[in-house]
PDB file of N, CA and C in Angstrom:
ATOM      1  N   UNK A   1      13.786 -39.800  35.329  1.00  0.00           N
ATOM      2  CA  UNK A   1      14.993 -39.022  35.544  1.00  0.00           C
ATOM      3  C   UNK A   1      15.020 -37.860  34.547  1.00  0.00           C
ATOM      4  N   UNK A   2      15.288 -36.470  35.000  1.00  0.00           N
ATOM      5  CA  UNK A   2      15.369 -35.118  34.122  1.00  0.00           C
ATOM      6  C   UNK A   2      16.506 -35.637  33.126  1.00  0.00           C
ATOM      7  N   UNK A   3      16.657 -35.094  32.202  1.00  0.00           N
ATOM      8  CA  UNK A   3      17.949 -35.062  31.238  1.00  0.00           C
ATOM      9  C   UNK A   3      18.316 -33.605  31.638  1.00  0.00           C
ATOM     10  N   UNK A   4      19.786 -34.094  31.840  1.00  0.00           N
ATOM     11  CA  UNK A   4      21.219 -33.058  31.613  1.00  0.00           C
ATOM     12  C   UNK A   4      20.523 -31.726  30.558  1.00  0.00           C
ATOM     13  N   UNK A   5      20.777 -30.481  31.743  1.00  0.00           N
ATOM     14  CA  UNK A   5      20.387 -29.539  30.828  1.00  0.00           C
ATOM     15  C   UNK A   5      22.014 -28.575  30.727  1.00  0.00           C
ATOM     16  N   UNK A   6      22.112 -28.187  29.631  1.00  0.00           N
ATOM     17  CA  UNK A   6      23.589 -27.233  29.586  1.00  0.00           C
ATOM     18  C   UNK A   6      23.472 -26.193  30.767  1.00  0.00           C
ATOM     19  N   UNK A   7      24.994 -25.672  31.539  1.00  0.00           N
ATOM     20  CA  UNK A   7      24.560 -24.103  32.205  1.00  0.00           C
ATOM     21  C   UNK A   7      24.282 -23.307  31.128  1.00  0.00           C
ATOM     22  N   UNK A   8      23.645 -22.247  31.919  1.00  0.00           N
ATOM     23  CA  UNK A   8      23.465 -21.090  31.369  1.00  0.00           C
ATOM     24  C   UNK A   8      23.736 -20.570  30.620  1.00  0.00           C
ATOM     25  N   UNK A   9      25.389 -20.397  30.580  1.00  0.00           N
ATOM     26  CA  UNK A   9      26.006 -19.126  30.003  1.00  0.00           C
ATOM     27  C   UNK A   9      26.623 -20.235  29.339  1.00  0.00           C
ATOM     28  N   UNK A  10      26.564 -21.959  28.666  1.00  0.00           N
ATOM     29  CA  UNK A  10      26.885 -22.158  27.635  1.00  0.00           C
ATOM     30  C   UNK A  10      27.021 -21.566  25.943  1.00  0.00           C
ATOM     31  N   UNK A  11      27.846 -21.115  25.208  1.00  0.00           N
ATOM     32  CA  UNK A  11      28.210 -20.938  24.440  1.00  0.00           C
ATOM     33  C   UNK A  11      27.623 -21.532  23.198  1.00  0.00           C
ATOM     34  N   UNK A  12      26.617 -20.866  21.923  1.00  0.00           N
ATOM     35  CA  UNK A  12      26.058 -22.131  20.973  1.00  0.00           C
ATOM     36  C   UNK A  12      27.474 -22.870  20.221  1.00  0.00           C
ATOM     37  N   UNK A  13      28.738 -22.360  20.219  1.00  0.00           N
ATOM     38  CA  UNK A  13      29.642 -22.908  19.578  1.00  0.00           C
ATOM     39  C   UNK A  13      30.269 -24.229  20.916  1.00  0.00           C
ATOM     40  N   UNK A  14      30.206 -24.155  21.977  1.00  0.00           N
ATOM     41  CA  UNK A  14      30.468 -24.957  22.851  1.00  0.00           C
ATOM     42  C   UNK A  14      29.159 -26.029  22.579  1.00  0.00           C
ATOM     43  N   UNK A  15      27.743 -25.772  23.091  1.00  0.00           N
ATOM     44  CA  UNK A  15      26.802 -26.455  23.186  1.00  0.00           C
ATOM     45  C   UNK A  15      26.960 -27.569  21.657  1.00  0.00           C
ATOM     46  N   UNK A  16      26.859 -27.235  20.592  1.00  0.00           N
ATOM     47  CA  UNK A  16      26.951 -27.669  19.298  1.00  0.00           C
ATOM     48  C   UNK A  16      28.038 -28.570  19.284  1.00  0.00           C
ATOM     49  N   UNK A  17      29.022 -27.985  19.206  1.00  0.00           N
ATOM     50  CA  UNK A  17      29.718 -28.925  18.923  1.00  0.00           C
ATOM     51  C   UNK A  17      30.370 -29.802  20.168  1.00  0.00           C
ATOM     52  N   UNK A  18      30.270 -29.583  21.046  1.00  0.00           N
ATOM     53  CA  UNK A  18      30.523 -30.388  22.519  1.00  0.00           C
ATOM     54  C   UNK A  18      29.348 -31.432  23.060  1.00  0.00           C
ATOM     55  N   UNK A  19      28.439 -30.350  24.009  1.00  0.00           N
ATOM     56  CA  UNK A  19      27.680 -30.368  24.774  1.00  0.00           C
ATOM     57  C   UNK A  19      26.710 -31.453  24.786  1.00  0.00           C
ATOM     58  N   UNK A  20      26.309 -31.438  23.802  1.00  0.00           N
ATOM     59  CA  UNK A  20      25.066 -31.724  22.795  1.00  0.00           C
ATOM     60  C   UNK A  20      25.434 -33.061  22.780  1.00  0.00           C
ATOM     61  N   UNK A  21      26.488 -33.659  21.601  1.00  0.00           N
ATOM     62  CA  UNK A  21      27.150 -34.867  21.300  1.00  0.00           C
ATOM     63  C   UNK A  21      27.278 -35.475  22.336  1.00  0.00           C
ATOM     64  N   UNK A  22      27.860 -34.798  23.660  1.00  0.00           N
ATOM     65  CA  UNK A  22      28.206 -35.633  24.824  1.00  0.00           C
ATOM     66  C   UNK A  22      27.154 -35.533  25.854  1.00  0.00           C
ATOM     67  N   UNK A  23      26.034 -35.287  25.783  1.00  0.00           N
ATOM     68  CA  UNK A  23      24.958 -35.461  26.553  1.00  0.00           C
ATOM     69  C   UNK A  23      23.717 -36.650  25.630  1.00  0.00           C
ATOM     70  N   UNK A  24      23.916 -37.102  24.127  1.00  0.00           N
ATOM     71  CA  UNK A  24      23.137 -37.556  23.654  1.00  0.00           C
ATOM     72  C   UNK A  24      24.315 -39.004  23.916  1.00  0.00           C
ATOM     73  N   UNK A  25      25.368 -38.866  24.272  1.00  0.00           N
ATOM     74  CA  UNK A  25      25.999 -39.969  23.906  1.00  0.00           C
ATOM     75  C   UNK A  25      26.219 -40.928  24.983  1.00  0.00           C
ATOM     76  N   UNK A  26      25.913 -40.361  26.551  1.00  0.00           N
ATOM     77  CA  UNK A  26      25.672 -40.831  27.596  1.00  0.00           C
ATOM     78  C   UNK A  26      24.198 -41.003  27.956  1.00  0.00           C
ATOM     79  N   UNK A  27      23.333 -40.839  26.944  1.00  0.00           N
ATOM     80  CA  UNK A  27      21.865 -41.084  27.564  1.00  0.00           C
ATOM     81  C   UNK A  27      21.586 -41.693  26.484  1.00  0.00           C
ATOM     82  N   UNK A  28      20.952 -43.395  27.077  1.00  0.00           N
ATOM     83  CA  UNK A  28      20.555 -44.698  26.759  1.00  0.00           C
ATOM     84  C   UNK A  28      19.323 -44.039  25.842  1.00  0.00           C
ATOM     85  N   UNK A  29      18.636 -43.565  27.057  1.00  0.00           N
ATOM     86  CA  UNK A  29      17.055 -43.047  25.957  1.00  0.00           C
ATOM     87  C   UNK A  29      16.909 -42.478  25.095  1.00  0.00           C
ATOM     88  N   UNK A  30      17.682 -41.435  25.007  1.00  0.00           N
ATOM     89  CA  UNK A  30      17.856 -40.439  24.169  1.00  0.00           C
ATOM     90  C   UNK A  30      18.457 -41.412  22.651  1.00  0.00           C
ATOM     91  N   UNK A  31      19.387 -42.344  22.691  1.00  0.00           N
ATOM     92  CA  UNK A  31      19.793 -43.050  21.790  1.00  0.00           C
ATOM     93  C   UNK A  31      18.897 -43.823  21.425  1.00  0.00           C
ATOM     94  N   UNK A  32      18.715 -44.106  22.280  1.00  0.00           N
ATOM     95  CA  UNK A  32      17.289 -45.186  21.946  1.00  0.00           C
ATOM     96  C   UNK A  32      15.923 -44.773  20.808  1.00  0.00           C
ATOM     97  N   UNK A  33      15.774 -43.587  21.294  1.00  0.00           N
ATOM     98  CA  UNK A  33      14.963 -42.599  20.722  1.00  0.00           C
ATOM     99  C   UNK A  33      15.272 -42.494  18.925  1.00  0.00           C
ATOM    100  N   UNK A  34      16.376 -42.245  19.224  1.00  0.00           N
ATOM    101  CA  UNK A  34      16.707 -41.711  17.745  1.00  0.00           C
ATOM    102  C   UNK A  34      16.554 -42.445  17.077  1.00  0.00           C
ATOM    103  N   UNK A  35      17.281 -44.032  17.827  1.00  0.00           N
ATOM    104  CA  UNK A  35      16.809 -45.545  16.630  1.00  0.00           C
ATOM    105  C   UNK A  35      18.107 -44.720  15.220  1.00  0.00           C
ATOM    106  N   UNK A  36      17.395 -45.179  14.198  1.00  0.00           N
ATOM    107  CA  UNK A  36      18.217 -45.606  12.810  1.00  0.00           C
ATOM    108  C   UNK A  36      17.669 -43.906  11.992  1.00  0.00           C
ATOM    109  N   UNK A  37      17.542 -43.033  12.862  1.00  0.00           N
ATOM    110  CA  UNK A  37      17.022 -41.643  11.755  1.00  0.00           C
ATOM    111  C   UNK A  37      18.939 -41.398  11.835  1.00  0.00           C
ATOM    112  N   UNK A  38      18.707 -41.086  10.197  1.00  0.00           N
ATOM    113  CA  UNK A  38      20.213 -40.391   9.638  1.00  0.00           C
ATOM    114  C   UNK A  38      19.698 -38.958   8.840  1.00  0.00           C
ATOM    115  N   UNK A  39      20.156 -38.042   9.502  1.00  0.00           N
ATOM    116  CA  UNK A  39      20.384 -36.983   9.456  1.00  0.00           C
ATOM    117  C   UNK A  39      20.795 -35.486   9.387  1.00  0.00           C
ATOM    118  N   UNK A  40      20.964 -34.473   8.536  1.00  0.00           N
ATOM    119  CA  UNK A  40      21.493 -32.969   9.083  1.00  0.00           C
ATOM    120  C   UNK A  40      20.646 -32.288   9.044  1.00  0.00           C
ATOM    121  N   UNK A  41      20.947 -31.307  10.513  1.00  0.00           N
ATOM    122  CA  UNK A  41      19.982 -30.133  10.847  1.00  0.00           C
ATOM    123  C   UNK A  41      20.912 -29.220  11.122  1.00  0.00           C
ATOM    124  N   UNK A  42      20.902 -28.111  10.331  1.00  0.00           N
ATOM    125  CA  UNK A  42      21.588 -26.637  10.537  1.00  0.00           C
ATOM    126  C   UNK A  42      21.078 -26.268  11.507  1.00  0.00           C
ATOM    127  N   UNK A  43      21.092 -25.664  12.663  1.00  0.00           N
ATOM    128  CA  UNK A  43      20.741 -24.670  13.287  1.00  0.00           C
ATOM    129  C   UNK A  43      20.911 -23.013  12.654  1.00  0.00           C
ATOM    130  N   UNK A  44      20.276 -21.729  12.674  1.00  0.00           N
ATOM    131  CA  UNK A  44      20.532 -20.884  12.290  1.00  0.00           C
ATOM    132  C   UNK A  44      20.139 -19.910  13.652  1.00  0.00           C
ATOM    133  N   UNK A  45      21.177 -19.368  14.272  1.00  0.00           N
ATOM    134  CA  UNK A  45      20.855 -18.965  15.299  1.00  0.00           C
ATOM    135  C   UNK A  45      21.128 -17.264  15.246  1.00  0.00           C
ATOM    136  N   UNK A  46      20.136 -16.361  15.536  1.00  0.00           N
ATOM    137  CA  UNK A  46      20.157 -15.477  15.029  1.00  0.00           C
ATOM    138  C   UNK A  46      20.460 -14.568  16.166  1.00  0.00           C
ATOM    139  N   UNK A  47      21.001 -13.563  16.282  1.00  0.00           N
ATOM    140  CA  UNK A  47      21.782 -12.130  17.427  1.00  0.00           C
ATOM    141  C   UNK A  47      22.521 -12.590  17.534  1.00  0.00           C
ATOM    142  N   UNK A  48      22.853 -11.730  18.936  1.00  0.00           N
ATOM    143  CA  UNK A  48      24.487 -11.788  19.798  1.00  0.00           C
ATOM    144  C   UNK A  48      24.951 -12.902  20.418  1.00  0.00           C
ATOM    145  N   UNK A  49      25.982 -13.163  19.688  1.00  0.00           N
ATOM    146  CA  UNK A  49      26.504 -14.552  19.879  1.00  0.00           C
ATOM    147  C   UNK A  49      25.840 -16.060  19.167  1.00  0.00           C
ATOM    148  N   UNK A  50      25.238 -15.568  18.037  1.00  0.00           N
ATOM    149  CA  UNK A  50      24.715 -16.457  17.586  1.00  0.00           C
ATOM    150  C   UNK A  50      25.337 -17.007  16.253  1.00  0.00           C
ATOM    151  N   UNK A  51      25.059 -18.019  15.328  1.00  0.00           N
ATOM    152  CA  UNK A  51      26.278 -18.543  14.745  1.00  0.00           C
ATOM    153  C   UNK A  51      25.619 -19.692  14.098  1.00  0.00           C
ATOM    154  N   UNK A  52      25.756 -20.290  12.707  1.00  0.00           N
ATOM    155  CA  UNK A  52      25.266 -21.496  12.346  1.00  0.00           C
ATOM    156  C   UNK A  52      26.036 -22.547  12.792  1.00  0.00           C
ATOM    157  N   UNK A  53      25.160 -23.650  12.915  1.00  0.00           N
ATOM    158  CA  UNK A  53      25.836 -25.272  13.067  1.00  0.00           C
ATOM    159  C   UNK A  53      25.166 -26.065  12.708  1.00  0.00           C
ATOM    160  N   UNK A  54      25.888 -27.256  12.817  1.00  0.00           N
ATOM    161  CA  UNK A  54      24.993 -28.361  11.979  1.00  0.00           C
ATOM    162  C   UNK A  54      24.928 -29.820  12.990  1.00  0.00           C
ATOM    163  N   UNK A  55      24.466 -30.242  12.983  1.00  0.00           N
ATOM    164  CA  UNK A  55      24.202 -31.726  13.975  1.00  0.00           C
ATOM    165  C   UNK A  55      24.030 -33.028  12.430  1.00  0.00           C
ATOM    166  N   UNK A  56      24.832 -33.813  13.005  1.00  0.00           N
ATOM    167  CA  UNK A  56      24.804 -35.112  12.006  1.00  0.00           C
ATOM    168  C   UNK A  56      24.483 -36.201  12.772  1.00  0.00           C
ATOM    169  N   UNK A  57      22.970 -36.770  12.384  1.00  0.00           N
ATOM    170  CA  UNK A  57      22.858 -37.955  13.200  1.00  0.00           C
ATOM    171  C   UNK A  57      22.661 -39.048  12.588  1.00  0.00           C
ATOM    172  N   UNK A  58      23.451 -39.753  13.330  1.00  0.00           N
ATOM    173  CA  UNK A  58      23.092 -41.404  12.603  1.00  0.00           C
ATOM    174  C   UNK A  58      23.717 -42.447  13.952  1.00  0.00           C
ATOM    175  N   UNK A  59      23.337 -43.402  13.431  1.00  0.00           N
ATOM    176  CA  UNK A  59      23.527 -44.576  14.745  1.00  0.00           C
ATOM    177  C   UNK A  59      23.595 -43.884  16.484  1.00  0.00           C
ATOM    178  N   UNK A  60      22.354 -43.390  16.542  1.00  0.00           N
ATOM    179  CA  UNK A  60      21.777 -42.889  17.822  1.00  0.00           C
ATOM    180  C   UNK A  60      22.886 -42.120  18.354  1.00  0.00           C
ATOM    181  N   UNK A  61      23.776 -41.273  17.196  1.00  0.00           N
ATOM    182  CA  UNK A  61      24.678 -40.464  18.053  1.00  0.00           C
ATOM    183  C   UNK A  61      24.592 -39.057  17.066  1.00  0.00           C
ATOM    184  N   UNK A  62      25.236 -38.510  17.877  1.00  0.00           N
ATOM    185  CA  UNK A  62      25.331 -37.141  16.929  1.00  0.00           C
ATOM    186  C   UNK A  62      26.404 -36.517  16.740  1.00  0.00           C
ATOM    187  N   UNK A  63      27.146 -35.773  16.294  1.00  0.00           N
ATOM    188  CA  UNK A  63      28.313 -34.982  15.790  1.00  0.00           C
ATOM    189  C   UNK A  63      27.952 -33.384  15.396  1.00  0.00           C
ATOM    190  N   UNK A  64      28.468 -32.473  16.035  1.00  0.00           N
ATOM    191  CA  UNK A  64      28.237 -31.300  15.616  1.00  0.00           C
ATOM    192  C   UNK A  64      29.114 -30.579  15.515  1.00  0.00           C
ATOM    193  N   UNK A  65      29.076 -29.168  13.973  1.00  0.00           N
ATOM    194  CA  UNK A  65      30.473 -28.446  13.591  1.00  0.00           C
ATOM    195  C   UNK A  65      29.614 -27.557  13.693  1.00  0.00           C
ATOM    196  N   UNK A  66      30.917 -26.359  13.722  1.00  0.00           N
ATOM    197  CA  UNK A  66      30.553 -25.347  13.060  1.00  0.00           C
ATOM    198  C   UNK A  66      29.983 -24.921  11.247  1.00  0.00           C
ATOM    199  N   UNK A  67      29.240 -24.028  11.310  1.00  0.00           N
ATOM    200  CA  UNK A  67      28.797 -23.610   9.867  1.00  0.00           C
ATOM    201  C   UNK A  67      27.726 -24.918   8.767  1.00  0.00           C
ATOM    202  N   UNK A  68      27.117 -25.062   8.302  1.00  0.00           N
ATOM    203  CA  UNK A  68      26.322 -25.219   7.544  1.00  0.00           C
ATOM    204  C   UNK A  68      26.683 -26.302   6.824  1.00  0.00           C
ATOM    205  N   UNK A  69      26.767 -27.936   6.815  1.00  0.00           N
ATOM    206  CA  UNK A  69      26.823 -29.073   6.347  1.00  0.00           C
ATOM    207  C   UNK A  69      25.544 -29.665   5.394  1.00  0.00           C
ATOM    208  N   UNK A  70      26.000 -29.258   4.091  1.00  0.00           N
ATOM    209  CA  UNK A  70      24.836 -29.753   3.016  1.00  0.00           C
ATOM    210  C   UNK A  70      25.074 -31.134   2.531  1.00  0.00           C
ATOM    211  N   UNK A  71      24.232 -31.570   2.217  1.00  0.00           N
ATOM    212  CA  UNK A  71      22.839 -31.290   1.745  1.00  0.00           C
ATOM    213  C   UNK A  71      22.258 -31.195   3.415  1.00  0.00           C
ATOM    214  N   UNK A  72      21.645 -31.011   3.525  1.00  0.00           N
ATOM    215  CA  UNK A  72      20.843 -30.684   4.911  1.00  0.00           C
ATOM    216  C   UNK A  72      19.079 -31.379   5.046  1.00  0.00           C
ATOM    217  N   UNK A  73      18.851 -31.865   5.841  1.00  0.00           N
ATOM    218  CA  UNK A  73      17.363 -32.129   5.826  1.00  0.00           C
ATOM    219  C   UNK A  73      16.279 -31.520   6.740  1.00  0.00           C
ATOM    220  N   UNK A  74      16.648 -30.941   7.438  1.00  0.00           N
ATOM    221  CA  UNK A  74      16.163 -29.501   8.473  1.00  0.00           C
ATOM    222  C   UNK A  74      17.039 -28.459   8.446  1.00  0.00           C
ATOM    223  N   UNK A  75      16.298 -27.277   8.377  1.00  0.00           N
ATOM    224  CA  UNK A  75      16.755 -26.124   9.025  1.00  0.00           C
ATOM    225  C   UNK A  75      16.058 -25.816   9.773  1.00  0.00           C
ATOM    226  N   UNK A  76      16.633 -24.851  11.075  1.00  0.00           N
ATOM    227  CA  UNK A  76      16.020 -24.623  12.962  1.00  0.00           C
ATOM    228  C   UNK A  76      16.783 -23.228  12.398  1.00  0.00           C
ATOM    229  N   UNK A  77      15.056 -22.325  12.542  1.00  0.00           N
ATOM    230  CA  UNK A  77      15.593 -20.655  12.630  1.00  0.00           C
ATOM    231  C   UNK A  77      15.438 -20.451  13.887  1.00  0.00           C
ATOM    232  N   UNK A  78      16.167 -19.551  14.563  1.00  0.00           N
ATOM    233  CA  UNK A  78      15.510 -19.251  16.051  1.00  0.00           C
ATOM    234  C   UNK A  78      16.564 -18.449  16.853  1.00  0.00           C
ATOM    235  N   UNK A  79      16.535 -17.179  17.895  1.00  0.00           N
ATOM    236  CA  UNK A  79      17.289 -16.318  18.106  1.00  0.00           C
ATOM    237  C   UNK A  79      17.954 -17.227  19.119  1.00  0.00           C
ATOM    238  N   UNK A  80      18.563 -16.603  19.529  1.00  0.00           N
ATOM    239  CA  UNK A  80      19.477 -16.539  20.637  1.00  0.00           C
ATOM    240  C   UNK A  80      19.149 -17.111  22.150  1.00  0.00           C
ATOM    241  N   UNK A  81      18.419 -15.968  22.231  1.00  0.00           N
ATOM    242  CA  UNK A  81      17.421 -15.844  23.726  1.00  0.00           C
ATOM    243  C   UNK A  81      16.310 -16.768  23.106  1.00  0.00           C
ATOM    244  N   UNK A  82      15.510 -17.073  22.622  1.00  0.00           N
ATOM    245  CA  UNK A  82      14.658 -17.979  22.516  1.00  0.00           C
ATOM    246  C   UNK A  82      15.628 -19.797  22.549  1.00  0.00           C
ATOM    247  N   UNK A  83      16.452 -20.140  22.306  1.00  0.00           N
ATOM    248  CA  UNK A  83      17.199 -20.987  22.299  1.00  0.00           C
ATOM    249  C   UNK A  83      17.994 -21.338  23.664  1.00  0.00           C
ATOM    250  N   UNK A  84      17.993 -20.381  24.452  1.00  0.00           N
ATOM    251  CA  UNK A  84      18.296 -20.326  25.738  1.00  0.00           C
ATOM    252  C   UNK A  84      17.269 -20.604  26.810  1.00  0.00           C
ATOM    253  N   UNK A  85      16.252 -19.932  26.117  1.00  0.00           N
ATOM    254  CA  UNK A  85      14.988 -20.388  27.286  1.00  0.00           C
ATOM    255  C   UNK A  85      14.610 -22.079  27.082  1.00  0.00           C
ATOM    256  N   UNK A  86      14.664 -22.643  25.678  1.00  0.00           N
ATOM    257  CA  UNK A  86      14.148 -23.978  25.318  1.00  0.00           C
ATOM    258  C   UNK A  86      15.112 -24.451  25.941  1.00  0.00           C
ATOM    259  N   UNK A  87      16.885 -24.315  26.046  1.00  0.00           N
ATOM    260  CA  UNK A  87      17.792 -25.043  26.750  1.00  0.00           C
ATOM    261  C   UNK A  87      17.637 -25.277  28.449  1.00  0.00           C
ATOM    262  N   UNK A  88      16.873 -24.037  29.252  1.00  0.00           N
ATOM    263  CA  UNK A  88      16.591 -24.017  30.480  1.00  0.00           C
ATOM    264  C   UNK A  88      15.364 -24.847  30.440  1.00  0.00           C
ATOM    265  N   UNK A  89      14.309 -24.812  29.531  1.00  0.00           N
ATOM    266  CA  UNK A  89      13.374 -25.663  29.928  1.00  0.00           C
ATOM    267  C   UNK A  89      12.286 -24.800  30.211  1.00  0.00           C
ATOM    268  N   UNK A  90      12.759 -23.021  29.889  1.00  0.00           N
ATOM    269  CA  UNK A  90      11.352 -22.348  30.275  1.00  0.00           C
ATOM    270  C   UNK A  90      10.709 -22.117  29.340  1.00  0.00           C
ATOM    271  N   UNK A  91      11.014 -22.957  28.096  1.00  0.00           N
ATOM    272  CA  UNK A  91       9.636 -22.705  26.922  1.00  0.00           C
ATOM    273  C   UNK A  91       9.971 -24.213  26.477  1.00  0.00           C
ATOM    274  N   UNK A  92       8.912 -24.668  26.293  1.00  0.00           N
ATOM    275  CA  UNK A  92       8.961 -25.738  25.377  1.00  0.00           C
ATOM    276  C   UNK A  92       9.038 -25.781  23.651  1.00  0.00           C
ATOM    277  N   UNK A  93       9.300 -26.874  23.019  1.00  0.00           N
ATOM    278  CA  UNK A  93       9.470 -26.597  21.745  1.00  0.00           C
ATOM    279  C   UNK A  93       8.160 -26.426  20.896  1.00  0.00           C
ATOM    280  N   UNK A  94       7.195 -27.187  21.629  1.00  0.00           N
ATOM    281  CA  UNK A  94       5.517 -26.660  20.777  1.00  0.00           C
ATOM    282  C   UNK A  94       5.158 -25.342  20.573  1.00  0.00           C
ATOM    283  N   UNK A  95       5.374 -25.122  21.902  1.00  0.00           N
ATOM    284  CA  UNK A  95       5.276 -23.373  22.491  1.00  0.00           C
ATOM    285  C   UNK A  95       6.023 -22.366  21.286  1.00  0.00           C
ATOM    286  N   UNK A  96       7.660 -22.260  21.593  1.00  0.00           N
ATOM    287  CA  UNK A  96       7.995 -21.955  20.804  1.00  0.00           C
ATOM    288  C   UNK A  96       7.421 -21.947  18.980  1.00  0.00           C
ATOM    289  N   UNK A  97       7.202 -22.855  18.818  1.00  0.00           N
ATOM    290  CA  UNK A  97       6.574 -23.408  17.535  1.00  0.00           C
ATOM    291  C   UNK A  97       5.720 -22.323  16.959  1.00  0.00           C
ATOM    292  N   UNK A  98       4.806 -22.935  18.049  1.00  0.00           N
ATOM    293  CA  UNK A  98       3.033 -22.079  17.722  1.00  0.00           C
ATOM    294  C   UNK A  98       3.320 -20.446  18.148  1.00  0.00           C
ATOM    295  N   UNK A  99       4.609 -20.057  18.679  1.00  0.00           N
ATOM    296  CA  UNK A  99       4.815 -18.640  18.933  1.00  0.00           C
ATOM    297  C   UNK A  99       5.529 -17.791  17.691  1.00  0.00           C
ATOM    298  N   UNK A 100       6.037 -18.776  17.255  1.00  0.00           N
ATOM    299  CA  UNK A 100       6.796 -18.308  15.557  1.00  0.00           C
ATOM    300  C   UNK A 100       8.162 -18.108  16.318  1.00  0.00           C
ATOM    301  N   UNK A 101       8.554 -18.445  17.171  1.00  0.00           N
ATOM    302  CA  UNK A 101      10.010 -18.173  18.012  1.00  0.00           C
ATOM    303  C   UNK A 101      10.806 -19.285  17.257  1.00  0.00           C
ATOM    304  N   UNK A 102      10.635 -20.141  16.780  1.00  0.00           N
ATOM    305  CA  UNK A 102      11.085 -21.350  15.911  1.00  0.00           C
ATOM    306  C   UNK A 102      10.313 -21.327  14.281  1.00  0.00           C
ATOM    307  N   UNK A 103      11.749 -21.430  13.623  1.00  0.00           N
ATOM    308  CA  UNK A 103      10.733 -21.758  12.351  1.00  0.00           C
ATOM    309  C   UNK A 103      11.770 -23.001  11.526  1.00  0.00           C
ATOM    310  N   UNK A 104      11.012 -23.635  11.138  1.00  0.00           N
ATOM    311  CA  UNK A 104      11.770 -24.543  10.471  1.00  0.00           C
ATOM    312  C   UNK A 104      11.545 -24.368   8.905  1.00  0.00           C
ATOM    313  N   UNK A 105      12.378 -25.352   8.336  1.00  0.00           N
ATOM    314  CA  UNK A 105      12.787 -25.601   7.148  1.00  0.00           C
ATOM    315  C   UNK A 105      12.817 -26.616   6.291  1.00  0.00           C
ATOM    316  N   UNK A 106      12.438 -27.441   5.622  1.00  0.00           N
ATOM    317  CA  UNK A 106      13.014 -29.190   5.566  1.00  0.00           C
ATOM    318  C   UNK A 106      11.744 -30.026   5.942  1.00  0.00           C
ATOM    319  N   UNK A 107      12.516 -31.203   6.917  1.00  0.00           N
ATOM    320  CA  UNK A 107      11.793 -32.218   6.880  1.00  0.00           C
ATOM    321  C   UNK A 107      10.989 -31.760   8.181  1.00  0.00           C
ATOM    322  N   UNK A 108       9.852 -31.562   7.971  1.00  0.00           N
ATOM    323  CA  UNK A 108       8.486 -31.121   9.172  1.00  0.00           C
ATOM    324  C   UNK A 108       8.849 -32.506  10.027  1.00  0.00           C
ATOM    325  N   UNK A 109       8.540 -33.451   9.891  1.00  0.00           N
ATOM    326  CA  UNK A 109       8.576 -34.887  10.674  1.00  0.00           C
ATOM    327  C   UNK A 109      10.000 -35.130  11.454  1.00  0.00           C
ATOM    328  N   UNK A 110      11.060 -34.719  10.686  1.00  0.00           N
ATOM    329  CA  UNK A 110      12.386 -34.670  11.730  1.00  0.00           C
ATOM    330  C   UNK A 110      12.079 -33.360  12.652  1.00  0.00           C
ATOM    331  N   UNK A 111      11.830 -32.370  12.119  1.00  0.00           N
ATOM    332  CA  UNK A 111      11.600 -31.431  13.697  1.00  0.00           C
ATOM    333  C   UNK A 111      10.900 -31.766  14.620  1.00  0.00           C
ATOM    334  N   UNK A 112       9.959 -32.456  14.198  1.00  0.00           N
ATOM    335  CA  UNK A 112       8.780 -33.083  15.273  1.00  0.00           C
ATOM    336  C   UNK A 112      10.115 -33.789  16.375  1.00  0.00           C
ATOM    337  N   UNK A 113      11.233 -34.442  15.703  1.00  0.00           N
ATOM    338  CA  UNK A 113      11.866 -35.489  16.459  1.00  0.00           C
ATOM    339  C   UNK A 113      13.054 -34.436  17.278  1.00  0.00           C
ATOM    340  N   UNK A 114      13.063 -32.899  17.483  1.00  0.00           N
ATOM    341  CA  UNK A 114      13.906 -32.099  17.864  1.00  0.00           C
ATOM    342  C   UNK A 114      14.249 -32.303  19.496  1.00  0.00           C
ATOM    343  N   UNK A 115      12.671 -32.590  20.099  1.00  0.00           N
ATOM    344  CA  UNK A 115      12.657 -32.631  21.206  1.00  0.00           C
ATOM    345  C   UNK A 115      13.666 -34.124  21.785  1.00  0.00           C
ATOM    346  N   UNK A 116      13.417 -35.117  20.659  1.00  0.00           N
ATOM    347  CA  UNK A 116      14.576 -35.924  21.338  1.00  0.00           C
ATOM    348  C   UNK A 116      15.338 -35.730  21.416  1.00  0.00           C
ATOM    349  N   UNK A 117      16.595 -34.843  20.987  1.00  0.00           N
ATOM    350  CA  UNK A 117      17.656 -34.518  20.669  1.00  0.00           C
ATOM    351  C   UNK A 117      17.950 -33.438  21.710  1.00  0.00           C
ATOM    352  N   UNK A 118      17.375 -32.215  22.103  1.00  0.00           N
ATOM    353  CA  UNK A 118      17.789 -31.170  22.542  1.00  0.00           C
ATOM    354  C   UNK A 118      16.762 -30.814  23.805  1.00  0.00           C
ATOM    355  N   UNK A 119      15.002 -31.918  23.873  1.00  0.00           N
ATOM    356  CA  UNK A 119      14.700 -31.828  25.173  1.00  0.00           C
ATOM    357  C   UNK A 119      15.176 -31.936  26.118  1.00  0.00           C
TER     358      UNK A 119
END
């Protein structure tokens, strides 16, 4: 079964702090996945309409605010439009990766685990 992808013209302040939480929180696998990782990952999302947030995970769920929740154990650099295409599914996150369209920050081994979260 595909996982729930956001529309389009979702909002990163909607997606973050909504979207996200309530699409990881109705999918078994996705929880499953995460298991016992406790975590924060800033997002830093860069252009128009772009905006920091933070995702807090622990007990296979997540919580997301606005602005920058430290101490932090990832940071996710990445524009706008590149964050939109990974949300449609027309770039993957390796891709992105090896394109420099993503750059991280932190814990290398929790980004590896991004795709559970936001594939």
């Amino acid at each position: 079964m595909d996982r729930a992808r956001p529309p389009d013209d979702i909002t990163p302040h909607d997606f973050f702090t909504c979207w996200i939480c309530e699409a990881v929180a109705v999918d078994a696998e996705r929880r499953r996945r995460l298991g016992d990782t406790v975590a924060t990952i800033i997002f830093d999302l860069g252009g128009d309409g772009g905006g920091v947030y933070s995702l807090r995970i622990s007990e296979g769920l997540i919580v997301g605010t606005p602005g920058p929740l430290l101490p932090s154990n990832l940071r996710v650099r990445v524009d706008v439009e590149t964050w939109r295409l990974l949300n449609r599914g027309a770039l993957s996150a390796p891709e992105a990766f090896l394109r420099r369209r993503v750059r991280l920050e932190g814990d290398f081994l929790l980004g590896l685990k991004l795709h559970l979260i936001l594939g």
